[in-house]
C-alpha atoms as a PDB file:
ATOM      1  CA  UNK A   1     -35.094  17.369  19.821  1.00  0.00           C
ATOM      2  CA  UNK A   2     -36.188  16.575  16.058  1.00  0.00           C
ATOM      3  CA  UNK A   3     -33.397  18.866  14.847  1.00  0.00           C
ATOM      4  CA  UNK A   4     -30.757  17.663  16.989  1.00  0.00           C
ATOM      5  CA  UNK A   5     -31.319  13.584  16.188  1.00  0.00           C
ATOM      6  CA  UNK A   6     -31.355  14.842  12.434  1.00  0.00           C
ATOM      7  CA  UNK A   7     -28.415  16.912  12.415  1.00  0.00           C
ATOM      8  CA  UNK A   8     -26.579  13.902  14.240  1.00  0.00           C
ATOM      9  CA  UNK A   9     -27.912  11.755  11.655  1.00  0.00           C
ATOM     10  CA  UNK A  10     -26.894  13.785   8.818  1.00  0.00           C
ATOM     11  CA  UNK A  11     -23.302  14.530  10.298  1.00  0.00           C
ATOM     12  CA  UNK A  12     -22.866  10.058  10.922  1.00  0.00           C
ATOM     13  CA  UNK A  13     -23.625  10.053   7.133  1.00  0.00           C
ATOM     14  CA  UNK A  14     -20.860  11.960   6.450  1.00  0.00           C
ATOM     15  CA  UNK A  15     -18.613   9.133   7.344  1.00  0.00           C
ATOM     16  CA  UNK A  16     -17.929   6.064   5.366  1.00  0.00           C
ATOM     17  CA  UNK A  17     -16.712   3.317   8.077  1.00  0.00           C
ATOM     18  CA  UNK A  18     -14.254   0.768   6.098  1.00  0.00           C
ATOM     19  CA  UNK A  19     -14.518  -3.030   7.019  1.00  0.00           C
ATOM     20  CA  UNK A  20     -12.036  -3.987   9.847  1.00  0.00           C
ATOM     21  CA  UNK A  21     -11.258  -7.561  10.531  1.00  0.00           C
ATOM     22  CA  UNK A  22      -9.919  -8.562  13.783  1.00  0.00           C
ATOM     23  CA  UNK A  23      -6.246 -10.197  13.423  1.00  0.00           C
ATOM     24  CA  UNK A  24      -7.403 -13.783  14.468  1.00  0.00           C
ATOM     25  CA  UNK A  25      -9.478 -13.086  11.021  1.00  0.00           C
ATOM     26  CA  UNK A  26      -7.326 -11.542   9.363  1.00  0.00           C
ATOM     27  CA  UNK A  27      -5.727 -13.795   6.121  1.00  0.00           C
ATOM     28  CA  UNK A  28      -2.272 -11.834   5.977  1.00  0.00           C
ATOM     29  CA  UNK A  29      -1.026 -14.279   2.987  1.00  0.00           C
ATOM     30  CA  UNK A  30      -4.013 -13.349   0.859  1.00  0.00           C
ATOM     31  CA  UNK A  31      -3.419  -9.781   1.508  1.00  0.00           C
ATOM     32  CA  UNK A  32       0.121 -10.284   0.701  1.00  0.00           C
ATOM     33  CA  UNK A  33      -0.755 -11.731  -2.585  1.00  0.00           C
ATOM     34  CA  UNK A  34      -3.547  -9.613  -3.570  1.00  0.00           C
ATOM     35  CA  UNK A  35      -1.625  -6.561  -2.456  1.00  0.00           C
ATOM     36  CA  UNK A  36       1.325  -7.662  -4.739  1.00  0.00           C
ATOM     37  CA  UNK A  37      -0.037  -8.863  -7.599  1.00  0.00           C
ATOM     38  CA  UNK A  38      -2.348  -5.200  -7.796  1.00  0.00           C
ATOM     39  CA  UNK A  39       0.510  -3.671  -7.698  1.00  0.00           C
ATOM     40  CA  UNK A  40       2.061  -5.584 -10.438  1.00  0.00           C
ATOM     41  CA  UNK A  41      -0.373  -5.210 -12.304  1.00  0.00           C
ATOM     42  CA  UNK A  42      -1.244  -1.247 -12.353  1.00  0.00           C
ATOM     43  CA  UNK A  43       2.705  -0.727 -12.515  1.00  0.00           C
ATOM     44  CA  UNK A  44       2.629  -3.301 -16.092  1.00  0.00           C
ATOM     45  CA  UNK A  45       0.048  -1.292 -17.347  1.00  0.00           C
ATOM     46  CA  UNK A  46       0.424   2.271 -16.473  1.00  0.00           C
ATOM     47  CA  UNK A  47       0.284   3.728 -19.850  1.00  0.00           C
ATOM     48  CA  UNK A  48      -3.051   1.425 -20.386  1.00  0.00           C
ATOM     49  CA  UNK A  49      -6.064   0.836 -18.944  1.00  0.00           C
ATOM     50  CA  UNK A  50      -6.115  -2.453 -16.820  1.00  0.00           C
ATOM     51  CA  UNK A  51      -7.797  -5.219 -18.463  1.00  0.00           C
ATOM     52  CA  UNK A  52     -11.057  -6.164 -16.970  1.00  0.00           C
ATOM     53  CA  UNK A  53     -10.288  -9.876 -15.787  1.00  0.00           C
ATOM     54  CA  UNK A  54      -7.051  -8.536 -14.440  1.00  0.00           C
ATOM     55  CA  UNK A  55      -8.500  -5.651 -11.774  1.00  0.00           C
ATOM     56  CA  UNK A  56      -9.137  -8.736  -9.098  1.00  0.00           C
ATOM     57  CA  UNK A  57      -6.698 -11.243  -8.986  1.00  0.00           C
ATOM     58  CA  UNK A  58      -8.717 -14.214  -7.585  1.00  0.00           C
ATOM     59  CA  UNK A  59     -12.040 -16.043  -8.340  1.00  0.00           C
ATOM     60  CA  UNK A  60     -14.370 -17.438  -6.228  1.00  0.00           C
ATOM     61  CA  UNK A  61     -15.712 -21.119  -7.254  1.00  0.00           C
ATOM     62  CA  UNK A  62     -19.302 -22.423  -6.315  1.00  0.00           C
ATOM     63  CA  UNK A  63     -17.620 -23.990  -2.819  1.00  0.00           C
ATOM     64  CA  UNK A  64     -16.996 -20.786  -2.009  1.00  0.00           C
ATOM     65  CA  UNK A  65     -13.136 -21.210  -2.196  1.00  0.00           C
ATOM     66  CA  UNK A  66     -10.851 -18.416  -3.285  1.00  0.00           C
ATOM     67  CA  UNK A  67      -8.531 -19.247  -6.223  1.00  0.00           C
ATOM     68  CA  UNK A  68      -5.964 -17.304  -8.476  1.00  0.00           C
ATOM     69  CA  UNK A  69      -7.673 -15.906 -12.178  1.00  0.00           C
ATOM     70  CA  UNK A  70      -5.786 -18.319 -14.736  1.00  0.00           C
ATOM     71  CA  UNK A  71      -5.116 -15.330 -16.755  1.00  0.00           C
ATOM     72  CA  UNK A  72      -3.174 -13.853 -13.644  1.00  0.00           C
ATOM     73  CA  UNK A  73      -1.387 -17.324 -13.038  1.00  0.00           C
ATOM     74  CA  UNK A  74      -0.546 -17.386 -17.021  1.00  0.00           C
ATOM     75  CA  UNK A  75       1.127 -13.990 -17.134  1.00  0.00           C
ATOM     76  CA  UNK A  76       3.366 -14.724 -14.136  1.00  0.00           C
ATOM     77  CA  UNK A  77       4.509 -17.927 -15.331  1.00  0.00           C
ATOM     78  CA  UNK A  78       5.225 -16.328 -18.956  1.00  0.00           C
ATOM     79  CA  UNK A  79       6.930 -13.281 -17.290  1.00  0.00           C
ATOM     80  CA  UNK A  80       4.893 -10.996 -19.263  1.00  0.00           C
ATOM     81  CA  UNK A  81       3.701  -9.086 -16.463  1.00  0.00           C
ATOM     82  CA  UNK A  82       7.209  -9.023 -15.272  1.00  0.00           C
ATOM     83  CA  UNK A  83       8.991  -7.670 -18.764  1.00  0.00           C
ATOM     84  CA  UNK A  84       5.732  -5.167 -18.866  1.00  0.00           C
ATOM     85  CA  UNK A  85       6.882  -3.942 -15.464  1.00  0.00           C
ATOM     86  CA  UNK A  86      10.528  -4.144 -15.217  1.00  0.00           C
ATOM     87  CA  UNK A  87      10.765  -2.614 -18.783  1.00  0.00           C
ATOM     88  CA  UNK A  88       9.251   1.030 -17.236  1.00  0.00           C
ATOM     89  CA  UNK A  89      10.988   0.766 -13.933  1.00  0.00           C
ATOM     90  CA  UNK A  90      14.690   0.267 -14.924  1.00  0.00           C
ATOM     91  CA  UNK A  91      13.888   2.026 -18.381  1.00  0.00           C
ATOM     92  CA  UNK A  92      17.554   4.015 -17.450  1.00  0.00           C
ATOM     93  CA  UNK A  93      19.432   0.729 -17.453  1.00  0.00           C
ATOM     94  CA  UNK A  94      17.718  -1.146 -19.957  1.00  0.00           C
ATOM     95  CA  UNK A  95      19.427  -1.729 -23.073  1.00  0.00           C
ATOM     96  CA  UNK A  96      16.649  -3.872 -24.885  1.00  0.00           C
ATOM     97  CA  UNK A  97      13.015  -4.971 -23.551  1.00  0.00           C
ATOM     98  CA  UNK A  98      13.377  -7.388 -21.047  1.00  0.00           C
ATOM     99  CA  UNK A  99      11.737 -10.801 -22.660  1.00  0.00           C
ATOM    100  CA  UNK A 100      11.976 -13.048 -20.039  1.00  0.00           C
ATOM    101  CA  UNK A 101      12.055 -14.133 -16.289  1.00  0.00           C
ATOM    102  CA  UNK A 102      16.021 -14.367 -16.311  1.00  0.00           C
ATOM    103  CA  UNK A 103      16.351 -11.431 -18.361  1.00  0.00           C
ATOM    104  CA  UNK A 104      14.236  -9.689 -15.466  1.00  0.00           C
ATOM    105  CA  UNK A 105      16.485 -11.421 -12.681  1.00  0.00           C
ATOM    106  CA  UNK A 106      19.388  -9.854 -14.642  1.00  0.00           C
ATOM    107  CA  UNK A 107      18.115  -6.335 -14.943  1.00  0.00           C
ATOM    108  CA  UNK A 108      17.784  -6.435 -11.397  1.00  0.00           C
ATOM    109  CA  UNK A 109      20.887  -7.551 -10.306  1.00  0.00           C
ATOM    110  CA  UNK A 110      22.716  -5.273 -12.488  1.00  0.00           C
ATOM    111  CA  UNK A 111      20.909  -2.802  -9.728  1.00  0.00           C
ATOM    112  CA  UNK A 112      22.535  -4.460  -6.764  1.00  0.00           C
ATOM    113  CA  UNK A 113      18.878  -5.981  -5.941  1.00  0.00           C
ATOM    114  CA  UNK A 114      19.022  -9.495  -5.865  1.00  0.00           C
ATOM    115  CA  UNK A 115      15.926 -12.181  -5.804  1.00  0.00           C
ATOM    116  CA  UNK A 116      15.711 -14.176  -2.713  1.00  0.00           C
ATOM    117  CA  UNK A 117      12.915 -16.982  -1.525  1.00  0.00           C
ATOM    118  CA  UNK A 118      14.080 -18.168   2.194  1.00  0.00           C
ATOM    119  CA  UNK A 119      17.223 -17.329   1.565  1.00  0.00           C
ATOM    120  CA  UNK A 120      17.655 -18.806  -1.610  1.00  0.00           C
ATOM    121  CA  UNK A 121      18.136 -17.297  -4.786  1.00  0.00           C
ATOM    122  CA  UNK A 122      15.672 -17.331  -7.621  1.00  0.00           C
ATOM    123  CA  UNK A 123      16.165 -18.780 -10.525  1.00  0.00           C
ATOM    124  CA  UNK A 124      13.682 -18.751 -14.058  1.00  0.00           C
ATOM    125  CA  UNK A 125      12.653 -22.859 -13.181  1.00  0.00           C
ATOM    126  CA  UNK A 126      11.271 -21.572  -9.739  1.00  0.00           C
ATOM    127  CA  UNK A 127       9.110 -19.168 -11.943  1.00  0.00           C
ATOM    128  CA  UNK A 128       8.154 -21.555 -14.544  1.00  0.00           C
ATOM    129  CA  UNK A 129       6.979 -24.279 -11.791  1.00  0.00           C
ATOM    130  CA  UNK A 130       2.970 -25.943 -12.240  1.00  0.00           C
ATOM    131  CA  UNK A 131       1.319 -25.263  -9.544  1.00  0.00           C
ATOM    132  CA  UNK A 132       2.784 -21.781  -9.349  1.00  0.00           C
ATOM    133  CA  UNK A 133       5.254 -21.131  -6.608  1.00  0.00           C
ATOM    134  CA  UNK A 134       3.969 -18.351  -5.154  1.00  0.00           C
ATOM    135  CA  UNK A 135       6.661 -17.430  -2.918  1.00  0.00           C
ATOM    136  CA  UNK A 136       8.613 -17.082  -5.271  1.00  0.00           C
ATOM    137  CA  UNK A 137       6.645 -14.810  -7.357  1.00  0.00           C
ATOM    138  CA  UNK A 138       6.126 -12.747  -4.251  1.00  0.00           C
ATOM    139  CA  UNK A 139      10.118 -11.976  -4.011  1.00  0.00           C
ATOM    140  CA  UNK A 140      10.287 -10.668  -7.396  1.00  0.00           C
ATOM    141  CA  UNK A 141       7.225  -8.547  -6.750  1.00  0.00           C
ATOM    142  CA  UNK A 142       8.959  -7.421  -3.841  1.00  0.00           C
ATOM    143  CA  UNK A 143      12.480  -6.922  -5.605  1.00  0.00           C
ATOM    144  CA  UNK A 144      10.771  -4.769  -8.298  1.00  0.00           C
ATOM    145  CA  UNK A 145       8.841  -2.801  -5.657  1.00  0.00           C
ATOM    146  CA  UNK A 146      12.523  -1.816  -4.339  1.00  0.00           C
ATOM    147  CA  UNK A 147      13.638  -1.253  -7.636  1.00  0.00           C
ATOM    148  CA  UNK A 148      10.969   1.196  -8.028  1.00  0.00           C
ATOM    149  CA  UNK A 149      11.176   2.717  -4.985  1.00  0.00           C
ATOM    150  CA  UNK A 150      14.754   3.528  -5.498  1.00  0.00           C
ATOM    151  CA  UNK A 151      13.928   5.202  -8.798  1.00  0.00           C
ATOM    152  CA  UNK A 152      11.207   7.191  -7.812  1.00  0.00           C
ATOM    153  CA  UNK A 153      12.732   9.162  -4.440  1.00  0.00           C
ATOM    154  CA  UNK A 154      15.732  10.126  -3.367  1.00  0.00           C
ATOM    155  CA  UNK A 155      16.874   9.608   0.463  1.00  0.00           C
ATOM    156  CA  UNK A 156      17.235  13.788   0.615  1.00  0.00           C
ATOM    157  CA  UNK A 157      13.637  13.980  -1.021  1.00  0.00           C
ATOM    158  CA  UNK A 158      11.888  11.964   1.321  1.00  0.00           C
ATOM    159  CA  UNK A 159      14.019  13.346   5.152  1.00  0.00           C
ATOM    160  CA  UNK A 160      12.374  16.595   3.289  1.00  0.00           C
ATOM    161  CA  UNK A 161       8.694  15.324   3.745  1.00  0.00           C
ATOM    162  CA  UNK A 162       9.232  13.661   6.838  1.00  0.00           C
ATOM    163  CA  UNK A 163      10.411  17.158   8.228  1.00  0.00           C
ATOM    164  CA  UNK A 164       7.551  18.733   7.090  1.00  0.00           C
ATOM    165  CA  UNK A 165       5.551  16.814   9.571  1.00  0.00           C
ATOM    166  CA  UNK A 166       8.085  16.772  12.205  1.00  0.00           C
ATOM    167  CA  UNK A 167       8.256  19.600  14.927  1.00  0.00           C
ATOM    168  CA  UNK A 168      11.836  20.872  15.563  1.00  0.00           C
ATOM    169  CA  UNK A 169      12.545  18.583  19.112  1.00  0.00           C
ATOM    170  CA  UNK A 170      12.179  15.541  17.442  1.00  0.00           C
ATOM    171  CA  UNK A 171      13.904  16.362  13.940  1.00  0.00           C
ATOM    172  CA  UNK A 172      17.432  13.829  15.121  1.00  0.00           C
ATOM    173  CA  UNK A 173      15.049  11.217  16.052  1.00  0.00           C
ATOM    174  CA  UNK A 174      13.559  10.721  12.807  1.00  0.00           C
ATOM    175  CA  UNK A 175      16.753  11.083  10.732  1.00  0.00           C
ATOM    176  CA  UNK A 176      16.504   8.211   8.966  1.00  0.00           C
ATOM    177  CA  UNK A 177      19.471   5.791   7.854  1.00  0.00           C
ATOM    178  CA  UNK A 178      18.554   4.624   4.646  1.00  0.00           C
ATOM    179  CA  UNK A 179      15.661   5.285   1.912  1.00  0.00           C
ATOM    180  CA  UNK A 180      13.609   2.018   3.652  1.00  0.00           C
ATOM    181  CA  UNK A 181      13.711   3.560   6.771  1.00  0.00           C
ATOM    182  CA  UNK A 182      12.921   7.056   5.658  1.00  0.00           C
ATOM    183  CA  UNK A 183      10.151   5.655   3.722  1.00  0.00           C
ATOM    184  CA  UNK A 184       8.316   3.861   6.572  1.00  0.00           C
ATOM    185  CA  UNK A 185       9.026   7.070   9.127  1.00  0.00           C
ATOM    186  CA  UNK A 186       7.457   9.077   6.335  1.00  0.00           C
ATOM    187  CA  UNK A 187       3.651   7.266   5.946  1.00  0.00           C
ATOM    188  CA  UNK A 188       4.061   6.895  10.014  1.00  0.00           C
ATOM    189  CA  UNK A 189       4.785  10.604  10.072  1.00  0.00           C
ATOM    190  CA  UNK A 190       1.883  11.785   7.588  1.00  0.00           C
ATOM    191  CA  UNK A 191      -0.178   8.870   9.278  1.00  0.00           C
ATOM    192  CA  UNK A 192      -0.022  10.474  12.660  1.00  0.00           C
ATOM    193  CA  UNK A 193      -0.572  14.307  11.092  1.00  0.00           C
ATOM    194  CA  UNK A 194      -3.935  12.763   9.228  1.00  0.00           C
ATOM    195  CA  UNK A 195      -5.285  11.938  12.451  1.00  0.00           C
ATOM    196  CA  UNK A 196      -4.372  14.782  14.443  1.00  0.00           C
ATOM    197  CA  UNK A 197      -6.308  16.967  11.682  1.00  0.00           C
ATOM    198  CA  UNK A 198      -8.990  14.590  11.171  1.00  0.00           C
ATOM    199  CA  UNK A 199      -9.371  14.417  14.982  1.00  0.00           C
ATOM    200  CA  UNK A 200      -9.577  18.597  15.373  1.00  0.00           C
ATOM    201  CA  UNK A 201     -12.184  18.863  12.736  1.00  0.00           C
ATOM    202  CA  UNK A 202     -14.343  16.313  14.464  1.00  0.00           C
ATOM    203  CA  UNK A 203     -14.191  18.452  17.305  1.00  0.00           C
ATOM    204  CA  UNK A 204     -15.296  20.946  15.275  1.00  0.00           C
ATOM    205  CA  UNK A 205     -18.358  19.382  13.762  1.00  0.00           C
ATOM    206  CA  UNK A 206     -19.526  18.807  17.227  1.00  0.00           C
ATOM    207  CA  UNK A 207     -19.264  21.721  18.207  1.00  0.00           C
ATOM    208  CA  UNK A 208     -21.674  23.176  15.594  1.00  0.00           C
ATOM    209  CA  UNK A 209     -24.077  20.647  16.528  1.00  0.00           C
ATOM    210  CA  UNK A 210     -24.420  20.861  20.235  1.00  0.00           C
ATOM    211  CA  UNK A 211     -27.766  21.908  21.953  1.00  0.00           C
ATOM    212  CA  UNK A 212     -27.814  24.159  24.916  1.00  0.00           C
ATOM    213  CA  UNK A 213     -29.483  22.194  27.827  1.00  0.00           C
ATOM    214  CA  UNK A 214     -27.673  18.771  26.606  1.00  0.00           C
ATOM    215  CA  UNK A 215     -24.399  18.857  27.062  1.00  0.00           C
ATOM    216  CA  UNK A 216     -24.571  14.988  27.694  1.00  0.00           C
ATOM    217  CA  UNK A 217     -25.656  14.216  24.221  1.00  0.00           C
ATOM    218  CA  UNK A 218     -23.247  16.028  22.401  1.00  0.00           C
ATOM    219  CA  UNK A 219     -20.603  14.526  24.427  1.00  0.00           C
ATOM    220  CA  UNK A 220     -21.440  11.628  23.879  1.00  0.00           C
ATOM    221  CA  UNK A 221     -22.005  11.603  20.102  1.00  0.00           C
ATOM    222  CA  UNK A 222     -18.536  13.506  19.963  1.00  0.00           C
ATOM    223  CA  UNK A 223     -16.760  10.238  21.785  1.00  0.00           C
ATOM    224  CA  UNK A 224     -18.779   7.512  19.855  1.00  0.00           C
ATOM    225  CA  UNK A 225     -17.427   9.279  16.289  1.00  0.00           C
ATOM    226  CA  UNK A 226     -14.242   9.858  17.730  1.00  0.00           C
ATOM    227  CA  UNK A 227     -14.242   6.319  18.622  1.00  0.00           C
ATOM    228  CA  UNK A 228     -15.995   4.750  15.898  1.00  0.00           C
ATOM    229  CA  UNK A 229     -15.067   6.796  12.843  1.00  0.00           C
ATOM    230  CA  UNK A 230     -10.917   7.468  13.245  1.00  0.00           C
ATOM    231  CA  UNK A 231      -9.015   4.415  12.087  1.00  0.00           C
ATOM    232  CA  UNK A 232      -5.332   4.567  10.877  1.00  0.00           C
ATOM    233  CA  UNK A 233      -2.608   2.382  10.390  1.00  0.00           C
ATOM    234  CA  UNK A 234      -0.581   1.033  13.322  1.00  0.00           C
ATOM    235  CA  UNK A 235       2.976   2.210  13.265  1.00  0.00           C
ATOM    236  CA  UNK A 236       4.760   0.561  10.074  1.00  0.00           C
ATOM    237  CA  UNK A 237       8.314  -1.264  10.472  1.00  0.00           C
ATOM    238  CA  UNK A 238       8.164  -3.231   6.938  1.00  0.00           C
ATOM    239  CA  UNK A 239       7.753  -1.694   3.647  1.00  0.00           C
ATOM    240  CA  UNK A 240       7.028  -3.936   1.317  1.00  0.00           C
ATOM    241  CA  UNK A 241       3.205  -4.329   1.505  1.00  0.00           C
ATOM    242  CA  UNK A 242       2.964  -0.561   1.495  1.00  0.00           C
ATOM    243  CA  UNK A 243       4.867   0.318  -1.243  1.00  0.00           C
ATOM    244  CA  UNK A 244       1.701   0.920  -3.274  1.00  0.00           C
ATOM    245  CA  UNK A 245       1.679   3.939  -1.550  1.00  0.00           C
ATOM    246  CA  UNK A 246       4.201   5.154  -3.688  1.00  0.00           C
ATOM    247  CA  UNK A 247       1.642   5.817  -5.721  1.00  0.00           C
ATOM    248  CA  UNK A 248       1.865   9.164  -4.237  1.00  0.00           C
ATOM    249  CA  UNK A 249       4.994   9.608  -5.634  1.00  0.00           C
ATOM    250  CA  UNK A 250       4.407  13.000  -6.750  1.00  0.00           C
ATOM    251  CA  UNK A 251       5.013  14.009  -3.313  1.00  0.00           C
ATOM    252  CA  UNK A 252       8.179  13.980  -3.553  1.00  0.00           C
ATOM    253  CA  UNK A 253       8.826  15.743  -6.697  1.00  0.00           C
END
């Protein structure tokens, strides 16, 4: 009995549980924000390491309030992060460094990507604005994230992966129609596969630890892990605060 409470002990260890917040909890403009601006950020600097004050894009104050680093606000509003960004992702199309917030709307156009905030296009005084217009900000993150998603796969490259985790019955369903959409049926693809292997080696693991003469216990601690310890994204339908997953880009080459 000693042997079997360790071993389930030992095997719970094995797991590292990450924080989930329930949706009415859930601040979905923060993430937006902090997921952008990290992004930003390692793309600006990818042949440097990340400067310390720039790794966490917000502050906490003694009121416990969250606030924007003014080093992160500065660089926005100077378009420095921007030119450090745009410069590496349309390096094929750039004739000089990009110095500028227009010169960054420009490069971008000349890709067929254009910046939009509700509609509206978005113009260098919308990125200059005290207090920082975030949404604003936000579309160009987004518009570069396109940008570099465009350069970085190809819409043949990606059907490729998808396929890989696609059985032959349901190859027509996934064919995607453009690089967006192959994208987002590509992590939903390789999300699904994760958890079908994840969920078999579980099985596995309890296996090895059952007891003869308690079949109840083993059962049990198979469905609370299985339960408790399997988390993965719901199904994905926009891109744009996944993209960092195109981190991964190596994937595809």
């Amino acid at each position: 009995m000693m042997g079997e409470v360790t071993d389930a002990k030992e095997l719970k260890n094995t797991f590292i549980v990450p924080a989930i917040k329930s949706f009415d909890r859930y601040d979905f403009s923060r993430a937006k924000i902090c997921c952008s601006l990290t992004w930003l950020v390692a793309k600006a600097f990818v042949t440097d390491s990340v400067p310390a004050d720039l790794k966490e894009p917000f502050y906490t104050d003694q009121y416990e309030q969250e606030h924007l680093k003014p080093p992160v606000a500065n660089l926005l509003l100077s378009a420095d992060l921007y030119c450090r960004a745009g410069s590496l992702i349309l390096k094929s199309d750039a004739a000089r460094p990009l110095v500028g917030h227009d010169d960054v709307i420009q490069a971008l156009a000349q890709k067929g990507l254009y910046i939009t905030d509700q509609e509206r296009l978005v113009t260098e005084r919308d990125l200059r604005k005290r207090p920082i217009q975030m949404s604003a900000h936000l579309a160009v993150i987004d518009t570069l994230m396109m940008a570099y998603m465009v350069e970085t796969v190809s819409l043949e490259k990606v059907v490729a992966c998808v396929l890989q985790y696609s059985s032959h019955h349901d190859e027509d369903a996934d064919t995607p129609y453009d690089t967006e959409d192959a994208m987002t049926s590509w992590i939903n693809k390789v999300n699904e596969y994760l958890k079908d292997i994840i969920s078999q080696e579980l099985r596995r693991e309890m296996q090895s630890v059952e007891t003869v003469g308690k079949p109840g216990v083993s059962t049990s601690l198979s469905s609370f892990l299985l339960s408790s310890y399997i988390f993965f994204l719901p199904p994905i339908h926009q891109l744009s605060l996944l993209i960092l997953l195109l981190g991964a880009s190596s994937t595809f080459e």
